[in-house]
N, C-alpha and C. Protein backbone atom coordinates (compact mmCIF):
# COMPACT_ATOMS: atom_id res chain seq x y z
N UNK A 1 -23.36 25.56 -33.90
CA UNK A 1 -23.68 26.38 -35.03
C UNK A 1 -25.07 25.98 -35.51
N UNK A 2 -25.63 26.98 -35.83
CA UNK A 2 -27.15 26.49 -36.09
C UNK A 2 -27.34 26.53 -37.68
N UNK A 3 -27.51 26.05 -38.66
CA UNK A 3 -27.80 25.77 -40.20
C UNK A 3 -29.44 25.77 -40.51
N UNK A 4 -29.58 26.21 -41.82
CA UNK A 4 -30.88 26.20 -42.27
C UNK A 4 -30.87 24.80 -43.21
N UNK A 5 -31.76 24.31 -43.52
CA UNK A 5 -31.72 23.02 -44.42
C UNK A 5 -32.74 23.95 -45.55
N UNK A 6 -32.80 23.25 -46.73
CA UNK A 6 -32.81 23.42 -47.54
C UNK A 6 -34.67 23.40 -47.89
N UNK A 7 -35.45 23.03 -46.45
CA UNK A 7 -36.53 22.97 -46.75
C UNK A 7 -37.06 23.88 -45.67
N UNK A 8 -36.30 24.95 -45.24
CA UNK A 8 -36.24 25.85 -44.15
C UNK A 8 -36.06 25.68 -42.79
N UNK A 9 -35.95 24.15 -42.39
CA UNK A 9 -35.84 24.01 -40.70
C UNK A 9 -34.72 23.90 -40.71
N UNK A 10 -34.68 24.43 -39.15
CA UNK A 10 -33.16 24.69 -38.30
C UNK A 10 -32.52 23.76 -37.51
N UNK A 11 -31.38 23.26 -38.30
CA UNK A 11 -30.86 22.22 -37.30
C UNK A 11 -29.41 22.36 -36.87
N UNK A 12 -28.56 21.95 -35.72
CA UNK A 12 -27.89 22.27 -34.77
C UNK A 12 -26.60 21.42 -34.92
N UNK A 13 -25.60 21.75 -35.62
CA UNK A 13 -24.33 21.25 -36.27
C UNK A 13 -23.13 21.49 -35.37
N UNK A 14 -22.16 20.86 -35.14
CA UNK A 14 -21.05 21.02 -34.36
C UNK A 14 -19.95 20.86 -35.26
N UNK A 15 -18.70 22.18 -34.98
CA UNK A 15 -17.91 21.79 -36.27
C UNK A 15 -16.53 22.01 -35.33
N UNK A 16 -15.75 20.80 -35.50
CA UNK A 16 -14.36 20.56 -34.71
C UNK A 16 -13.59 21.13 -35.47
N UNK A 17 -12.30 21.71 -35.01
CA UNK A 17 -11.38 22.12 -35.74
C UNK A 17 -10.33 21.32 -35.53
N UNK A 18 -9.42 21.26 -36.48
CA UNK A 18 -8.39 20.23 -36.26
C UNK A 18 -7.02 21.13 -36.68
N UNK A 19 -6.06 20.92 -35.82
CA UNK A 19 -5.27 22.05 -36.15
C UNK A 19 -4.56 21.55 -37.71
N UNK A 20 -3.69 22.57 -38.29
CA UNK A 20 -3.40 22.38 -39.74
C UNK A 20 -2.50 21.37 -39.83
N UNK A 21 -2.21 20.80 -41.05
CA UNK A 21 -1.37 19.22 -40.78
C UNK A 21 0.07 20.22 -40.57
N UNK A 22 0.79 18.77 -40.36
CA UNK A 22 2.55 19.79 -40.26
C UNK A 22 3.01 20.39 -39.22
N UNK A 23 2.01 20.30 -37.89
CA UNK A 23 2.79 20.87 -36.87
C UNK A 23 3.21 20.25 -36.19
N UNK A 24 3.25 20.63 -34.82
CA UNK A 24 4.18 19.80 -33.71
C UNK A 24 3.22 19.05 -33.12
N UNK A 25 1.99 19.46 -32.85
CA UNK A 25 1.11 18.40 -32.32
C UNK A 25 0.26 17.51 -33.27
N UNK A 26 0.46 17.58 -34.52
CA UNK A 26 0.25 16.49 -35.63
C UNK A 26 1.37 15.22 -35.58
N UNK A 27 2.72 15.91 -34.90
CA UNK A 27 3.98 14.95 -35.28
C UNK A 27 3.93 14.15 -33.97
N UNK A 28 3.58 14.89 -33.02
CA UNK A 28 3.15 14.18 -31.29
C UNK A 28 2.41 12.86 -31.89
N UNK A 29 1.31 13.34 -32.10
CA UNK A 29 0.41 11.86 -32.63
C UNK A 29 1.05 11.03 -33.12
N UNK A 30 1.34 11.67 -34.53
CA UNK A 30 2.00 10.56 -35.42
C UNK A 30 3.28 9.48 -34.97
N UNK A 31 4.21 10.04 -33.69
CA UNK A 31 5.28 9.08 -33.23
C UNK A 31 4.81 8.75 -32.19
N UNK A 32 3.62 8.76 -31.43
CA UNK A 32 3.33 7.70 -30.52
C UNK A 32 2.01 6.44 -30.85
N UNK A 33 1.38 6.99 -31.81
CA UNK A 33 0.50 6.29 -32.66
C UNK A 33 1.65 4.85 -33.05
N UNK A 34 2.92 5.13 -33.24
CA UNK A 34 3.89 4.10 -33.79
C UNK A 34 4.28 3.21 -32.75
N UNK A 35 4.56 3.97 -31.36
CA UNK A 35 5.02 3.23 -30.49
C UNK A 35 3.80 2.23 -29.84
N UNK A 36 2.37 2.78 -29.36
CA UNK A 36 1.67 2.14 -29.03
C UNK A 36 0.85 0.89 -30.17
N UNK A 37 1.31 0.66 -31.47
CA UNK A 37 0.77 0.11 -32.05
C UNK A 37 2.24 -1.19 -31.85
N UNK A 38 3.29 -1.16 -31.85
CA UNK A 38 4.69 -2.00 -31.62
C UNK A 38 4.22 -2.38 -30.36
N UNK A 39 3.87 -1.82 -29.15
CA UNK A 39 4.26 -2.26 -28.02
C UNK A 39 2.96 -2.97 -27.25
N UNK A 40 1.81 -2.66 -28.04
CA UNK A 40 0.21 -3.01 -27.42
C UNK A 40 -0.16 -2.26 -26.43
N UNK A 41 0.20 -0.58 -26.49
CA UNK A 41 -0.81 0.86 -25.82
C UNK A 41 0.34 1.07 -25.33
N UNK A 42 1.32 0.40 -24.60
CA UNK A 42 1.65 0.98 -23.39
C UNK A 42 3.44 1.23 -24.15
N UNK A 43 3.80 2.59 -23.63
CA UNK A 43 5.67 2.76 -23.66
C UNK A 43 6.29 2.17 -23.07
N UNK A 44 7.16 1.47 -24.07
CA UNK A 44 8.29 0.49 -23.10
C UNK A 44 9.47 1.09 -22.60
N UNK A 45 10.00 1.01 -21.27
CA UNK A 45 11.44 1.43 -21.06
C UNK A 45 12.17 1.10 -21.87
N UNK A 46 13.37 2.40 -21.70
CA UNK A 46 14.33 1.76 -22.43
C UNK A 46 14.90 0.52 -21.74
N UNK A 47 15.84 0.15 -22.93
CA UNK A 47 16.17 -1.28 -22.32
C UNK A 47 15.51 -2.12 -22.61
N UNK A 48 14.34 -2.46 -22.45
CA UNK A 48 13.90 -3.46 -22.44
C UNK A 48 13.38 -3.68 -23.77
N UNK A 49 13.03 -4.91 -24.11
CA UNK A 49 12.41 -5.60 -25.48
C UNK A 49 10.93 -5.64 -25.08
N UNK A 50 10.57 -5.48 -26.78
CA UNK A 50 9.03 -5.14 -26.84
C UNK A 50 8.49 -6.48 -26.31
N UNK A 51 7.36 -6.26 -25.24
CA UNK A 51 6.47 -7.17 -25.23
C UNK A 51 6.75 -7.89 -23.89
N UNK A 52 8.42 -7.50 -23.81
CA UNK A 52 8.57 -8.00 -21.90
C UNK A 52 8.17 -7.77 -20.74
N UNK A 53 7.87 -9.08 -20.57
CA UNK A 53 7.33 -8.45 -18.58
C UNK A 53 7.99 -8.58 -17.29
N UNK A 54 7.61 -7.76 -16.70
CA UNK A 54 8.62 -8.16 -15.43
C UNK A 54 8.52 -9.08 -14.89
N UNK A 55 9.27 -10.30 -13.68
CA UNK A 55 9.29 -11.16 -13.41
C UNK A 55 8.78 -10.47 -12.07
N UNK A 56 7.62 -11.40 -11.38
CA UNK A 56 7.60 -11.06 -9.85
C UNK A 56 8.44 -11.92 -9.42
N UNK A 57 8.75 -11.21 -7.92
CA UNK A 57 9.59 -11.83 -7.28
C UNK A 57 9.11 -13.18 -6.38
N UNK A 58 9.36 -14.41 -6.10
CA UNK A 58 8.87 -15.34 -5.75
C UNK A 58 9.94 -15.58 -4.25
N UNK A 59 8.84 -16.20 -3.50
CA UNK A 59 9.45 -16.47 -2.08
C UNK A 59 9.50 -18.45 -2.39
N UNK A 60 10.70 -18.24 -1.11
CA UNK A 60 11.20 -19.26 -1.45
C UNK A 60 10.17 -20.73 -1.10
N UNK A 61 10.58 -21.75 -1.59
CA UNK A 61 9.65 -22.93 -1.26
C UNK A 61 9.52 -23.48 -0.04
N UNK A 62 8.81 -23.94 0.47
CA UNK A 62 8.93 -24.79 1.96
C UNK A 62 8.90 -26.06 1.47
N UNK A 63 9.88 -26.92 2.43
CA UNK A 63 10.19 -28.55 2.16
C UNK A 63 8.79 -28.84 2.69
N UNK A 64 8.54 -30.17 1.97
CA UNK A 64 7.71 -30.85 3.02
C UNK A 64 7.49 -31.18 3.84
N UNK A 65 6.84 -31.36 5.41
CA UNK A 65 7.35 -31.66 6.62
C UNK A 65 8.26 -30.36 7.23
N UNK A 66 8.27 -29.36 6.71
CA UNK A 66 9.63 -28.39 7.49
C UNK A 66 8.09 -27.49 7.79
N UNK A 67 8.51 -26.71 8.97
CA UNK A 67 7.15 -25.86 9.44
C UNK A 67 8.19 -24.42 9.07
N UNK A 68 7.06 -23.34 9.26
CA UNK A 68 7.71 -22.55 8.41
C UNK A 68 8.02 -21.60 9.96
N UNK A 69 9.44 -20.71 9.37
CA UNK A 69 10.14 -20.66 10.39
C UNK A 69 9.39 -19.12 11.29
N UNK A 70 9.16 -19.27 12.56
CA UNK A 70 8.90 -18.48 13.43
C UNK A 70 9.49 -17.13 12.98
N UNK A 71 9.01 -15.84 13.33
CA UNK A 71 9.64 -14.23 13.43
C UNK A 71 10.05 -14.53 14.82
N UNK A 72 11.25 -14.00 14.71
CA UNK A 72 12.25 -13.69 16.18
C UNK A 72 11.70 -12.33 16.84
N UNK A 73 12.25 -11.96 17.79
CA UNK A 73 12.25 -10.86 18.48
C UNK A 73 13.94 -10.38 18.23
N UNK A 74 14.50 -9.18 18.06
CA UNK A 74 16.22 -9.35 18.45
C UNK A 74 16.06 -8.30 19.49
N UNK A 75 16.69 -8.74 20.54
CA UNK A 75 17.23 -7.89 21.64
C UNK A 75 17.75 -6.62 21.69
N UNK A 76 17.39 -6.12 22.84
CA UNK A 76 17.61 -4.45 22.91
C UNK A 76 16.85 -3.66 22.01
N UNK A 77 15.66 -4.39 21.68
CA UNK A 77 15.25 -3.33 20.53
C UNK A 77 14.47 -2.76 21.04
N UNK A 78 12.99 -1.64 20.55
CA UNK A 78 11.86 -1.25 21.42
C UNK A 78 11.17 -2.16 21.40
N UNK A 79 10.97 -3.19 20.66
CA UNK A 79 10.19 -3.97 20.76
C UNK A 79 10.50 -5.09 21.34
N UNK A 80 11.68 -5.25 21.87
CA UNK A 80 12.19 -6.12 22.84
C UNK A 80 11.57 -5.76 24.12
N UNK A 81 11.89 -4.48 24.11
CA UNK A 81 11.32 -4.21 25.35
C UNK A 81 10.12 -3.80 25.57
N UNK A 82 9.32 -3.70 24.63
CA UNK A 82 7.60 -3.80 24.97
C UNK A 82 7.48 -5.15 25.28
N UNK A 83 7.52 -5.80 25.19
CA UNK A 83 6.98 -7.36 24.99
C UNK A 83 7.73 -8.13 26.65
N UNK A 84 8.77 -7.40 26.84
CA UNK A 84 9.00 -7.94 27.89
C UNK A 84 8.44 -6.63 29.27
N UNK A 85 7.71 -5.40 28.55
CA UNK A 85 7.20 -5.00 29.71
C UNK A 85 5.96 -5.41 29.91
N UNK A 86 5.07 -6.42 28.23
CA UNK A 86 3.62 -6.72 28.66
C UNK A 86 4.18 -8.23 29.55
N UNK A 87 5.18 -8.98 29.27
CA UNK A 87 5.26 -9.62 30.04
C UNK A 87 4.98 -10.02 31.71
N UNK A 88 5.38 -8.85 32.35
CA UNK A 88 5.48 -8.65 33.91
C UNK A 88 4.10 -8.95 34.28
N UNK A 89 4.28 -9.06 35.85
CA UNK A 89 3.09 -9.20 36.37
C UNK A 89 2.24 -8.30 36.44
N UNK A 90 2.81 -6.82 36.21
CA UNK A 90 2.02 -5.63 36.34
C UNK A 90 1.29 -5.56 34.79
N UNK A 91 1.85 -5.59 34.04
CA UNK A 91 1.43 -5.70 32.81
C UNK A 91 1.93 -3.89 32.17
N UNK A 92 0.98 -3.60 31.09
CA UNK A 92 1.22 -2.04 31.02
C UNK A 92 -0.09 -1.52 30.45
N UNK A 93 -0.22 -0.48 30.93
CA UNK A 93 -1.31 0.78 30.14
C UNK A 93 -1.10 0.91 28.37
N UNK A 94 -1.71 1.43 28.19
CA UNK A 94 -1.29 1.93 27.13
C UNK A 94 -0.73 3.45 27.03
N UNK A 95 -0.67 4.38 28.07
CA UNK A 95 -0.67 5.76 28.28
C UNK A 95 1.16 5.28 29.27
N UNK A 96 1.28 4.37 29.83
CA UNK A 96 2.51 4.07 30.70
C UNK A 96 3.38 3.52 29.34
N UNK A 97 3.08 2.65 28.35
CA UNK A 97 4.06 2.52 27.25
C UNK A 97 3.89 3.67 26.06
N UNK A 98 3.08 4.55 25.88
CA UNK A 98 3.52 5.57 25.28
C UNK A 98 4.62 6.65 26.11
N UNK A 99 4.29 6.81 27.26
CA UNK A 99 5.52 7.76 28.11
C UNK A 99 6.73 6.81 28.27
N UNK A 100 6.64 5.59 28.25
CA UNK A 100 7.69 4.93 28.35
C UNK A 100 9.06 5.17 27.04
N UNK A 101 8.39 5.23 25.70
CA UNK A 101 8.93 4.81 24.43
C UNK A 101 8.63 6.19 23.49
N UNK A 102 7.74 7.27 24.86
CA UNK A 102 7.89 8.86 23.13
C UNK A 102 6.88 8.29 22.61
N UNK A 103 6.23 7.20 22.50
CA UNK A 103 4.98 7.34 21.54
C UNK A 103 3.42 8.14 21.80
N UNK A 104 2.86 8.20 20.31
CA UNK A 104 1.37 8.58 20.64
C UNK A 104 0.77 7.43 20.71
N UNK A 105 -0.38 7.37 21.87
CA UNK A 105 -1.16 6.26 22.21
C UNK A 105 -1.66 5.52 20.95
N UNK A 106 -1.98 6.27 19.88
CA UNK A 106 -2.48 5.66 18.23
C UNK A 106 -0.98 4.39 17.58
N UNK A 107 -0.02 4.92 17.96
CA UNK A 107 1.36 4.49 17.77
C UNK A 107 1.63 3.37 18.83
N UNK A 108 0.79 2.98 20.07
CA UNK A 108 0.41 1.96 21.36
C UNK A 108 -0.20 0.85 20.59
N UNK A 109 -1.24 1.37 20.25
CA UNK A 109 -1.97 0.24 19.93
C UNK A 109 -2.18 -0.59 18.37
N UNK A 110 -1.27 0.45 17.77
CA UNK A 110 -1.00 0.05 16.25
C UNK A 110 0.30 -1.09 16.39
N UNK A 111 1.78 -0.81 17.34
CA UNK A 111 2.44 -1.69 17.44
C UNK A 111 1.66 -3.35 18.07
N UNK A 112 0.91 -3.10 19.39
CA UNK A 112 0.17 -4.12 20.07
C UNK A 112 -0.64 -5.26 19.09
N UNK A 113 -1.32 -4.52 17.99
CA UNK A 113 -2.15 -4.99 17.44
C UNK A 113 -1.84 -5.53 15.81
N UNK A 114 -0.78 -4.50 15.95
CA UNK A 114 0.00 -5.03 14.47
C UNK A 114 0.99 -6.37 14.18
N UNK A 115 2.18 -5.53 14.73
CA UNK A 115 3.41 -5.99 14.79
C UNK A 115 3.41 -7.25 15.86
N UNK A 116 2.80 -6.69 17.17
CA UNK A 116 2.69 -8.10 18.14
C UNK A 116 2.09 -9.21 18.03
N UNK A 117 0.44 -8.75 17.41
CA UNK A 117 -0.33 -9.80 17.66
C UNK A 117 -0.77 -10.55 16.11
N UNK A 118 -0.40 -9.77 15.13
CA UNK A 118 -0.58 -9.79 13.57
C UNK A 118 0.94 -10.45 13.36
N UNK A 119 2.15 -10.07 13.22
CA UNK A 119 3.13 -10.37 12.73
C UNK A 119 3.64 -11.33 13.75
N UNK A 120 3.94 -11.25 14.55
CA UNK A 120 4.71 -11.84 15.84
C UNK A 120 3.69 -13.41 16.40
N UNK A 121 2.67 -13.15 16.08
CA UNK A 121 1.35 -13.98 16.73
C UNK A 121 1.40 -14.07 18.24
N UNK A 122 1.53 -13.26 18.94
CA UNK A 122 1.41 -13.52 20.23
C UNK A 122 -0.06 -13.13 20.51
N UNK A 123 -0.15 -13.42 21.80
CA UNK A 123 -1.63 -13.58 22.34
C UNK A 123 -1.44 -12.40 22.96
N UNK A 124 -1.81 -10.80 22.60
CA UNK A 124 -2.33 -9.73 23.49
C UNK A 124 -3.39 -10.30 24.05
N UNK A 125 -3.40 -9.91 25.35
CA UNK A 125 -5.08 -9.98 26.20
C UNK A 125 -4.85 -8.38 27.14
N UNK A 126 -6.64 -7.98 26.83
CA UNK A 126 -6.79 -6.61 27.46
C UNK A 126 -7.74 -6.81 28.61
N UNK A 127 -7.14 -6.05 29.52
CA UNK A 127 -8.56 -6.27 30.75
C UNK A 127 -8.82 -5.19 31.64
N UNK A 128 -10.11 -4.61 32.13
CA UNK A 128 -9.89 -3.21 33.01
C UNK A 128 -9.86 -3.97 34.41
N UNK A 129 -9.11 -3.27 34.44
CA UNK A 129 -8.16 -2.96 36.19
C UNK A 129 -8.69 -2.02 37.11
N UNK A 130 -9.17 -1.76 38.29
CA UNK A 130 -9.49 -1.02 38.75
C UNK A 130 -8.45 -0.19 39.28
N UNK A 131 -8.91 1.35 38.99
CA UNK A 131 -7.67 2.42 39.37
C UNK A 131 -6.63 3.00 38.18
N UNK A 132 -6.45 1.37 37.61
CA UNK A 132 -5.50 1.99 36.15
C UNK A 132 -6.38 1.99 34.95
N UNK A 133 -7.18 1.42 35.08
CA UNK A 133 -7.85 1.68 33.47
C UNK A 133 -7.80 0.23 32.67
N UNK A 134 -7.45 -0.02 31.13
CA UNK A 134 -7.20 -0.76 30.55
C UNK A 134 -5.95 -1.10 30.68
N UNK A 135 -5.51 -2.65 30.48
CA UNK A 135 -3.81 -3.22 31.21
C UNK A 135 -4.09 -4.19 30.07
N UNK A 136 -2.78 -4.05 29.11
CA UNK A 136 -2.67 -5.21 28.41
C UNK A 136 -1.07 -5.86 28.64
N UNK A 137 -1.65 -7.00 28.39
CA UNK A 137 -0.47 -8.75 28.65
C UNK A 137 -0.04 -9.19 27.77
N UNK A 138 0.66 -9.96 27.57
CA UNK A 138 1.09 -11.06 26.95
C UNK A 138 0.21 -12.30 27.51
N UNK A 139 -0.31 -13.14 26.52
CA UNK A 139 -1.20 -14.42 27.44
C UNK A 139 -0.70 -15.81 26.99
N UNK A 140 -1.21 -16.60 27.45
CA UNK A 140 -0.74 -18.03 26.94
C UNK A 140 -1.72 -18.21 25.82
């Protein structure tokens, strides 16, 4: 809105409207204005008491001297049986264990690199082969 002042220049006023007191979005404010001032901003579940926090969950302790315990493999699983097909002497493709197991090759090398060599700690080793391409192992 543009205003005249009183000594003739024009200056450039902004005027908010605020809706009338007494409605429903005056009463919105007014009962969470209550809760975030009790609780410090944030809505508490029900149930719970003001000001509580959740407990994280804690893993258990290791003794001293105890090494911490290896991930297994369990049998018959697919991943039983990847690990015992990088085993062999032939080793495998990555295109021969996706037709092997239904997977997409992205789904090859995410288990190899994840689950095997990240979670499991085994030693993948990759090497080109002549004729087949890339052949990955199990290594010492």
């Amino acid at each position: 809105m543009i205003a005249l002042r009183d000594n003739g220049e024009a200056s450039m006023t902004t005027k908010t409207t605020k809706p009338p007191a007494g409605t429903a979005a005056d009463a919105a404010v007014a009962s969470t204005d209550g809760v975030k001032a009790a609780t410090g901003g944030t809505k508490a579940k029900p149930g719970t008491a003001p000001g509580a926090t959740r407990q994280r969950r804690q893993r258990p302790a290791v003794a001293d001297g105890e090494a911490k315990a290896e991930r297994k493999i369990r049998a018959d699983t697919k991943q039983a049986k990847l690990v015992a097909m990088l085993e062999t002497k032939d080793a495998a493709t990555v295109e021969e264990i996706a037709a092997a197991f239904g997977w997409q090759t992205h789904t090859v090398r995410g288990v190899l690199y994840g689950a095997l060599k990240k979670k499991l700690g085994l030693n993948i080793i990759s090497e080109k082969v002549e004729g087949r391409g890339r052949v990955y192992r199990i290594g010492n």
